[in-house]
N, C-alpha and C. Protein backbone atom coordinates (compact mmCIF):
# COMPACT_ATOMS: atom_id res chain seq x y z
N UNK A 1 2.86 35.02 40.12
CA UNK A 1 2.12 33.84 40.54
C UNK A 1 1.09 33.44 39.48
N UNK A 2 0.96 34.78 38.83
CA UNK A 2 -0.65 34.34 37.95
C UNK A 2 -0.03 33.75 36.67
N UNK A 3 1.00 34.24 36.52
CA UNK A 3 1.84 33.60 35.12
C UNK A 3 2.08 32.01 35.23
N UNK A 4 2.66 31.73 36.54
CA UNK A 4 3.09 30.34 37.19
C UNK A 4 1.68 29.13 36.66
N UNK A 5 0.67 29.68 36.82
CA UNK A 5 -0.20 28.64 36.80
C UNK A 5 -0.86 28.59 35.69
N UNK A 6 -0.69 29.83 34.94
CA UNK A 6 -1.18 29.51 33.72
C UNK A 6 0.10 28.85 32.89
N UNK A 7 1.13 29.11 32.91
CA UNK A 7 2.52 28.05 32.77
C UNK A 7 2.13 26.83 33.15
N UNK A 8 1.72 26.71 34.09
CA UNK A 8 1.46 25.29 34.50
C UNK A 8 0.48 25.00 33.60
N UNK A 9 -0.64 25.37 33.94
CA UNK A 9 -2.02 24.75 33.02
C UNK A 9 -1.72 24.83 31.30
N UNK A 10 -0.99 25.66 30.95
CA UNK A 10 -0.84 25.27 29.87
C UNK A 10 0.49 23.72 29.48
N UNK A 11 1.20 23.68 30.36
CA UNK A 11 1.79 22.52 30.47
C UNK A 11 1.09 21.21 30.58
N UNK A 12 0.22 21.01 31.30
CA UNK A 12 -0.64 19.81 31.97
C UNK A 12 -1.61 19.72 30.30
N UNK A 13 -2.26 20.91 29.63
CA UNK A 13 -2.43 20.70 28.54
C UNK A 13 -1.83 19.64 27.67
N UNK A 14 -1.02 20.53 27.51
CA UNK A 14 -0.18 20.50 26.37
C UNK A 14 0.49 18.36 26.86
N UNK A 15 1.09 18.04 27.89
CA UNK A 15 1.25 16.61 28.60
C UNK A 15 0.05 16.16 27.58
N UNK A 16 -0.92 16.24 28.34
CA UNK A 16 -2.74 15.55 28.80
C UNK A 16 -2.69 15.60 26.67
N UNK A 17 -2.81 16.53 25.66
CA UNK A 17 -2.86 16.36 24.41
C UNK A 17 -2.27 15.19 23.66
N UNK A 18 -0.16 15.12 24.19
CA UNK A 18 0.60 14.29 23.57
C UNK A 18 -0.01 13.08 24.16
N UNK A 19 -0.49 12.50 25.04
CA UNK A 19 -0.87 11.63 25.72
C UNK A 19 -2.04 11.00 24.87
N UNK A 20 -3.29 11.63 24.87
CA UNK A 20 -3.87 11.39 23.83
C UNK A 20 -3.53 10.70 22.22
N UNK A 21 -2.67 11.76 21.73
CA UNK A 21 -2.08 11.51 20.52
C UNK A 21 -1.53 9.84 20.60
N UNK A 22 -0.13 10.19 21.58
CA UNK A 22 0.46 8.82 21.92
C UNK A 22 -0.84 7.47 21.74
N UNK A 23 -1.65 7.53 22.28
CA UNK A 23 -2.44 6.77 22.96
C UNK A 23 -3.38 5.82 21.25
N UNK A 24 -3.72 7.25 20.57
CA UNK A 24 -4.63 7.56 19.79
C UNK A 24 -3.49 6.63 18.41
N UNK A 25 -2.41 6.64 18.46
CA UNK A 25 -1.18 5.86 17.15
C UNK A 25 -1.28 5.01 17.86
N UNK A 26 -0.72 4.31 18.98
CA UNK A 26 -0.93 2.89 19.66
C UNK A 26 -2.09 2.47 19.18
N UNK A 27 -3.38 2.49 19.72
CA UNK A 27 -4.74 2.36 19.15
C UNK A 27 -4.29 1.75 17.75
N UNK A 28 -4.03 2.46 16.51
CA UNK A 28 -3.79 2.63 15.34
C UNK A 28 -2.54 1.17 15.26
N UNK A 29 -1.91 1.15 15.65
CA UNK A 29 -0.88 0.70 15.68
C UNK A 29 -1.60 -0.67 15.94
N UNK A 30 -2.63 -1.29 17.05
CA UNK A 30 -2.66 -2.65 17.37
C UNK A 30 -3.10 -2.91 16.19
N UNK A 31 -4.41 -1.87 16.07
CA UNK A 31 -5.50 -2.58 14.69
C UNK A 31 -5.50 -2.49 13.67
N UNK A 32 -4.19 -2.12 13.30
CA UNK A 32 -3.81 -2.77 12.16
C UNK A 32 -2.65 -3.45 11.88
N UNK A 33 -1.88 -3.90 12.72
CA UNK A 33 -0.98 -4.84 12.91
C UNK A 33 -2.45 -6.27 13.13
N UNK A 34 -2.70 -6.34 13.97
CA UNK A 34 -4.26 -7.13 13.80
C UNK A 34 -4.77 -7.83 12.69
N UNK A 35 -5.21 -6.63 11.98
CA UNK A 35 -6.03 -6.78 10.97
C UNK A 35 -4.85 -7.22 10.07
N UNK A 36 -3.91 -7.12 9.78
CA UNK A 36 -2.68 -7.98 9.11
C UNK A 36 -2.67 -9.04 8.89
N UNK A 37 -2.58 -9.84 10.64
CA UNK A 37 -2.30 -10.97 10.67
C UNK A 37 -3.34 -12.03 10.71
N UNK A 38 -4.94 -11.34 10.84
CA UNK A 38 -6.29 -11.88 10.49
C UNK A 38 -6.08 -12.29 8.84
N UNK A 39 -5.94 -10.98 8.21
CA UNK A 39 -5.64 -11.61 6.82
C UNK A 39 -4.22 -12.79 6.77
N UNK A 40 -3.64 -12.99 7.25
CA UNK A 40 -2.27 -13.94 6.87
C UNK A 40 -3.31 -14.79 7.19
N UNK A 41 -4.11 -14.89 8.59
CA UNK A 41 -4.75 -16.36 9.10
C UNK A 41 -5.72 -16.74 8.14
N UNK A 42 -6.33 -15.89 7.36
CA UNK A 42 -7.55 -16.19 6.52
C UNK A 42 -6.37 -16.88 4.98
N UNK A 43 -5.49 -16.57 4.90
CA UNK A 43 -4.78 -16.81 3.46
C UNK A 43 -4.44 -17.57 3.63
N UNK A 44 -3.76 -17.53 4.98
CA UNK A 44 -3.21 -19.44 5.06
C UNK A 44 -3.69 -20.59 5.49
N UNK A 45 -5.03 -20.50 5.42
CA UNK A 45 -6.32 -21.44 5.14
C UNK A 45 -6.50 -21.59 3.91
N UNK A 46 -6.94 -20.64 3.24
CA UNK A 46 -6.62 -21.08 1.69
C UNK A 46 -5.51 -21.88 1.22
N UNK A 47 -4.32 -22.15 1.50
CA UNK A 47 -3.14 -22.82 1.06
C UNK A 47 -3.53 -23.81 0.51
N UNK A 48 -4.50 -24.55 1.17
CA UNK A 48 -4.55 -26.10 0.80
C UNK A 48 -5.60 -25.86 -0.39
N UNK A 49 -6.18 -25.09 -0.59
CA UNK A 49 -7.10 -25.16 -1.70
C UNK A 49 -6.20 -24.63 -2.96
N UNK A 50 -5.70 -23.51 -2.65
CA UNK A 50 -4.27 -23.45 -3.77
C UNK A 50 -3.67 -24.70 -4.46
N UNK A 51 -3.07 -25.19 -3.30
CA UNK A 51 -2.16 -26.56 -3.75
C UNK A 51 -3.17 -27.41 -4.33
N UNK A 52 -4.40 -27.65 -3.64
CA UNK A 52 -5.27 -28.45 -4.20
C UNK A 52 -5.55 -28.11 -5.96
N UNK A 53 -5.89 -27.41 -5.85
CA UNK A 53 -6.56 -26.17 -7.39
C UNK A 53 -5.54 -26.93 -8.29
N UNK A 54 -3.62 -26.76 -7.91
CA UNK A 54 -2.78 -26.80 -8.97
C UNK A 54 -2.85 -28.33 -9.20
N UNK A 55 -3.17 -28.80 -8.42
CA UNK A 55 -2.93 -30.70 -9.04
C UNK A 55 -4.62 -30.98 -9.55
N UNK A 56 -5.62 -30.11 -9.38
CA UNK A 56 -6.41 -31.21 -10.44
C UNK A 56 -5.90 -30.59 -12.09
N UNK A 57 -5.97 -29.44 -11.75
CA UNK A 57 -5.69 -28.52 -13.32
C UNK A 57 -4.55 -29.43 -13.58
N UNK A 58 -3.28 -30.06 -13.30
CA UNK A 58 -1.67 -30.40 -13.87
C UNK A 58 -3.31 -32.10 -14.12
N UNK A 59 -3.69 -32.43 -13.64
CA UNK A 59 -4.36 -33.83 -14.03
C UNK A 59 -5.10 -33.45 -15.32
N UNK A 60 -5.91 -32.52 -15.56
CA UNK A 60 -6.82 -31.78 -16.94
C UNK A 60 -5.93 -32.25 -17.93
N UNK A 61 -4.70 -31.48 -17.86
CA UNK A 61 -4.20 -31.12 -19.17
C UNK A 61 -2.86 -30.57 -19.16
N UNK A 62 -1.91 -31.30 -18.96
CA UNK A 62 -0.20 -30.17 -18.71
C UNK A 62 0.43 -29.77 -19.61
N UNK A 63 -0.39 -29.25 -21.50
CA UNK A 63 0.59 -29.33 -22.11
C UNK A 63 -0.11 -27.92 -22.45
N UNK A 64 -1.07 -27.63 -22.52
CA UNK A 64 -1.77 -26.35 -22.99
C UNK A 64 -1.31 -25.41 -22.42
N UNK A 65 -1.38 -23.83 -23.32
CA UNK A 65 -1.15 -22.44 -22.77
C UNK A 65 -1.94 -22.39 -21.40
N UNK A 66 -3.24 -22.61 -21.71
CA UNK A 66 -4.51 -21.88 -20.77
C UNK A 66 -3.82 -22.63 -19.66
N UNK A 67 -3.23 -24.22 -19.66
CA UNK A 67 -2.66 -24.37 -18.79
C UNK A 67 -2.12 -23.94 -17.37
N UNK A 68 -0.94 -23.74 -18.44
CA UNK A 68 0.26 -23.01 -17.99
C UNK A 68 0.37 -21.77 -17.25
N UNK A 69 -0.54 -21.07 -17.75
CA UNK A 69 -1.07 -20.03 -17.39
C UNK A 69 -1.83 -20.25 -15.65
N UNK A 70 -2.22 -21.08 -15.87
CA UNK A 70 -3.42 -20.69 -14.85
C UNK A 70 -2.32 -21.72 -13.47
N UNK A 71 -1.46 -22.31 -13.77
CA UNK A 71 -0.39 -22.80 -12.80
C UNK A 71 0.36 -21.44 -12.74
N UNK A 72 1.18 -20.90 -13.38
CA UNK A 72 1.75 -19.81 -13.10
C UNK A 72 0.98 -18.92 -12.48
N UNK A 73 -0.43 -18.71 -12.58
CA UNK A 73 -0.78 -17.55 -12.07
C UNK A 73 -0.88 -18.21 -9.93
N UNK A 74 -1.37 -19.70 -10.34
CA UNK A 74 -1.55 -20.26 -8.92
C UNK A 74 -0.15 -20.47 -7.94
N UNK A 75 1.06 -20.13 -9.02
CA UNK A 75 1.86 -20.47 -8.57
C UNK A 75 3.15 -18.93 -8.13
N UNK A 76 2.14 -17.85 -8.71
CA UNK A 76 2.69 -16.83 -8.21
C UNK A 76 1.77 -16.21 -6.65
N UNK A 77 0.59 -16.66 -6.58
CA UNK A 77 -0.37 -16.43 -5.30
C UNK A 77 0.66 -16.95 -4.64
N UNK A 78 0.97 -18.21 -4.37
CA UNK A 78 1.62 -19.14 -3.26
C UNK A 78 2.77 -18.39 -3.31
N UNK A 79 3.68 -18.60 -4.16
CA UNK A 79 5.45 -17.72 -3.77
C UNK A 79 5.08 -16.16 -3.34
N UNK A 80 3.90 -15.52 -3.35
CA UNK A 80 3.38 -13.90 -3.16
C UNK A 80 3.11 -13.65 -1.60
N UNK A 81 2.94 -15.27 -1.29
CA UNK A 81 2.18 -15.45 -0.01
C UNK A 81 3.46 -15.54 1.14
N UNK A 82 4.39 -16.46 0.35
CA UNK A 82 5.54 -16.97 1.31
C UNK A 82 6.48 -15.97 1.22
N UNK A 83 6.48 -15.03 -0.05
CA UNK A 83 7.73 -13.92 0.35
C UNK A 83 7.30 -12.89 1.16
N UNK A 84 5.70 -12.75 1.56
CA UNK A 84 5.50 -11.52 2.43
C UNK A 84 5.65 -12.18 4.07
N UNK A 85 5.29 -13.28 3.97
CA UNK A 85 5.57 -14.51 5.27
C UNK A 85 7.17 -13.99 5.74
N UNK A 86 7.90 -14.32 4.77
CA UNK A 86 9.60 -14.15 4.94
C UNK A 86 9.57 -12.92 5.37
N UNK A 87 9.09 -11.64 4.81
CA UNK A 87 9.59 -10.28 5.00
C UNK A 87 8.96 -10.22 6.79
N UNK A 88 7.94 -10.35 6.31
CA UNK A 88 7.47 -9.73 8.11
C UNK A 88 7.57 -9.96 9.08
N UNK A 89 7.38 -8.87 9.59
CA UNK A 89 7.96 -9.43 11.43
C UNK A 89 7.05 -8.85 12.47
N UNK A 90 6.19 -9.40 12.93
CA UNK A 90 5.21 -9.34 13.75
C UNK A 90 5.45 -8.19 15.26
N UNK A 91 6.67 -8.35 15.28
CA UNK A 91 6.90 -7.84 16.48
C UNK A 91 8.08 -6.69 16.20
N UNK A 92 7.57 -6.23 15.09
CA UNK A 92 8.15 -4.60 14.63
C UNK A 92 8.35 -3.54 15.58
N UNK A 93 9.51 -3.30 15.90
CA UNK A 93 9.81 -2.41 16.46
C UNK A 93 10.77 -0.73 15.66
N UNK A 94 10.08 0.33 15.52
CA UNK A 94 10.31 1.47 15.34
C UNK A 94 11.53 2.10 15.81
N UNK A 95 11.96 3.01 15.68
CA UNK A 95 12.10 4.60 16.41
C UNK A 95 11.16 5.75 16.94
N UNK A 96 10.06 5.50 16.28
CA UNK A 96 8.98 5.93 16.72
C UNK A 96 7.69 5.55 16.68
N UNK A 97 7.02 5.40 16.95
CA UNK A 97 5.12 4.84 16.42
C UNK A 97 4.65 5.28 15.20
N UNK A 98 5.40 6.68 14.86
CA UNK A 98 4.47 7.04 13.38
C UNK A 98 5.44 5.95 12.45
N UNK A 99 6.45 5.60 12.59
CA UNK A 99 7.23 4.40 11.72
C UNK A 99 6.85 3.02 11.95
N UNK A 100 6.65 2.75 13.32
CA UNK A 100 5.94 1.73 13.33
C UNK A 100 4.17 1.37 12.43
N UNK A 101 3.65 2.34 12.92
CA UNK A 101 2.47 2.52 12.32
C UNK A 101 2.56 2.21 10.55
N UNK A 102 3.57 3.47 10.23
CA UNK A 102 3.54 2.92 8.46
C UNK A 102 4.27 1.71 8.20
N UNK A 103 4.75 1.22 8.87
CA UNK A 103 5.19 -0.54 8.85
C UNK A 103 4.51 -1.22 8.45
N UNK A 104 3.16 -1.24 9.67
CA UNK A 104 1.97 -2.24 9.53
C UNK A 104 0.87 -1.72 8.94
N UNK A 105 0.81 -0.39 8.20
CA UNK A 105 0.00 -0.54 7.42
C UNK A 105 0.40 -1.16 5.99
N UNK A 106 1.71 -0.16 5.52
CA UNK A 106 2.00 -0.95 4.39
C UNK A 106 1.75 -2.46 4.30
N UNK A 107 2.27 -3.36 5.50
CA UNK A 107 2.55 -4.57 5.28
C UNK A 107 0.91 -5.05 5.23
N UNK A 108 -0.14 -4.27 5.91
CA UNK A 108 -1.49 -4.89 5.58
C UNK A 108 -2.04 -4.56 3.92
N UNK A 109 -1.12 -3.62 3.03
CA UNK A 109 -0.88 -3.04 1.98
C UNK A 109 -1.04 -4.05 0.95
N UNK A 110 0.43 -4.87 1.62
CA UNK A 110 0.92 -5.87 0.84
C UNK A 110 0.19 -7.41 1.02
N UNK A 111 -0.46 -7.62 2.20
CA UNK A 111 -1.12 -9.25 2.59
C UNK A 111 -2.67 -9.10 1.59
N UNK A 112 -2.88 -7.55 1.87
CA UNK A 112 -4.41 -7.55 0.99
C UNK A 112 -3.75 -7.86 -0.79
N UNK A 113 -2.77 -7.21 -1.44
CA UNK A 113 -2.10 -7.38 -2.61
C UNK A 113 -2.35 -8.86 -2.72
N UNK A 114 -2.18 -9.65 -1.92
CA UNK A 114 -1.52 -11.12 -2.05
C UNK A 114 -2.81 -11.63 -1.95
N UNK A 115 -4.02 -11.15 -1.52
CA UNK A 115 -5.48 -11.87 -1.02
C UNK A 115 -5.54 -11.52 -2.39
N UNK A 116 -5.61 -10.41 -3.24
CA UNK A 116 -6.29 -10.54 -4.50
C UNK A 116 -5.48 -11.49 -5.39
N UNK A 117 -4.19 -11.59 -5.35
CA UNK A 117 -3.47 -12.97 -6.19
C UNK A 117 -4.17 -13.81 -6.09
N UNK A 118 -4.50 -14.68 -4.69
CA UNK A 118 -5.32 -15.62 -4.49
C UNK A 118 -6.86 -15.94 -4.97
N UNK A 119 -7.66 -14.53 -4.66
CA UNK A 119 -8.80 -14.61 -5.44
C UNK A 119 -8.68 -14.84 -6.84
N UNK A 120 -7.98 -14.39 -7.38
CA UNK A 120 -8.23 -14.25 -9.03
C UNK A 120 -7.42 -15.69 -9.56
N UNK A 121 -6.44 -16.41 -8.54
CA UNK A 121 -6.73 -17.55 -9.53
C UNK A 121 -7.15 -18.65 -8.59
N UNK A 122 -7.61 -18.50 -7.75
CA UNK A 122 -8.75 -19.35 -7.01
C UNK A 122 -9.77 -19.37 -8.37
N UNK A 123 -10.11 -18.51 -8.76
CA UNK A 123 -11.20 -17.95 -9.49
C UNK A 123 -11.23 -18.60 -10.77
N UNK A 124 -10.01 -17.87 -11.43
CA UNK A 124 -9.87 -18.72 -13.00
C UNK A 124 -9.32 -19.60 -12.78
N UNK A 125 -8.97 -20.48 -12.12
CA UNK A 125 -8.80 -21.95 -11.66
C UNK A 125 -10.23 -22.65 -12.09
N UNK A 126 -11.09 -22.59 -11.24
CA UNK A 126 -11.97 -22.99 -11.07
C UNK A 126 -13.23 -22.84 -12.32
N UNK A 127 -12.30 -21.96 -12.97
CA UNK A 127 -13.78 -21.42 -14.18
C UNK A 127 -12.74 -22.14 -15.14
N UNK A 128 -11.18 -22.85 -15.02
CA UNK A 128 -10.80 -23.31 -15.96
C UNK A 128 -11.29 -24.96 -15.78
N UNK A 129 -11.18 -24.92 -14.81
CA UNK A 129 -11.71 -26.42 -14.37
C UNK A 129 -13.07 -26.96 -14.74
N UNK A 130 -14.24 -26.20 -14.73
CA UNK A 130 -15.14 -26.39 -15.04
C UNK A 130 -15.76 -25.90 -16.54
N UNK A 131 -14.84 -25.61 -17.33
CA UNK A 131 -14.75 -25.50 -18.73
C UNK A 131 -14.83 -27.04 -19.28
N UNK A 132 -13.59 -28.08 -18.59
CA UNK A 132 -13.39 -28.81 -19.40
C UNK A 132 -14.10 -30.06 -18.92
């Protein structure tokens, strides 16, 4: 009998732990699937300042390197933005939560990757723009 319940209690443990755990990757799992798609919402507000950025610079000057450059770089943010758009899928489903989980972190991996494209030629955009 005395074995029975410590069998038991160590069962109800051992439940009551995975439960936790379970509970504790879900957790993990919203907020940063979340925090993902906060960054997509914050980047794709920027869009229009992107597109904006590339047509005064193509008005400056369309024949120069520094140019060229600074369209290609504005013009790899935007295609950086729309191929992680294409890849993802919001409503990722696993085999398990620890796969789900490294899903959406990587993919918050990759949207932060794409926020710094954007900063840096938001950036030298703007420091090319006000050069000339």
């Amino acid at each position: 009998m005395k074995t029975q319940i410590i069998t038991m209690l160590l069962i109800i443990i051992v439940a009551c732990t995975n439960n936790t755990n379970t509970s504790n990757i879900t957790t993990e799992i919203i907020k940063t699937k979340n925090q993902t798609i906060e960054k997509h919402d914050l980047l794709m507000a920027r869009m229009r300042e992107l597109r904006s950025l590339k047509k005064e610079v193509l008005k400056k000057d369309s024949l120069s390197e520094s140019t060229n450059n600074i369209i290609a770089e504005l013009d790899l943010a935007d295609k950086a933005m729309w191929d992680w758009m294409h890849q993802f899928k919001v409503n990722y489903e696993a085999e398990n939560d620890s796969l789900k989980f490294i899903y959406f972190q990587a993919n918050l991996t990759k949207i932060n990757n794409v926020k710094l494209l954007f900063d840096s030629a938001i950036v030298h955009s703007k420091q090319y723009l006000n050069q000339r």
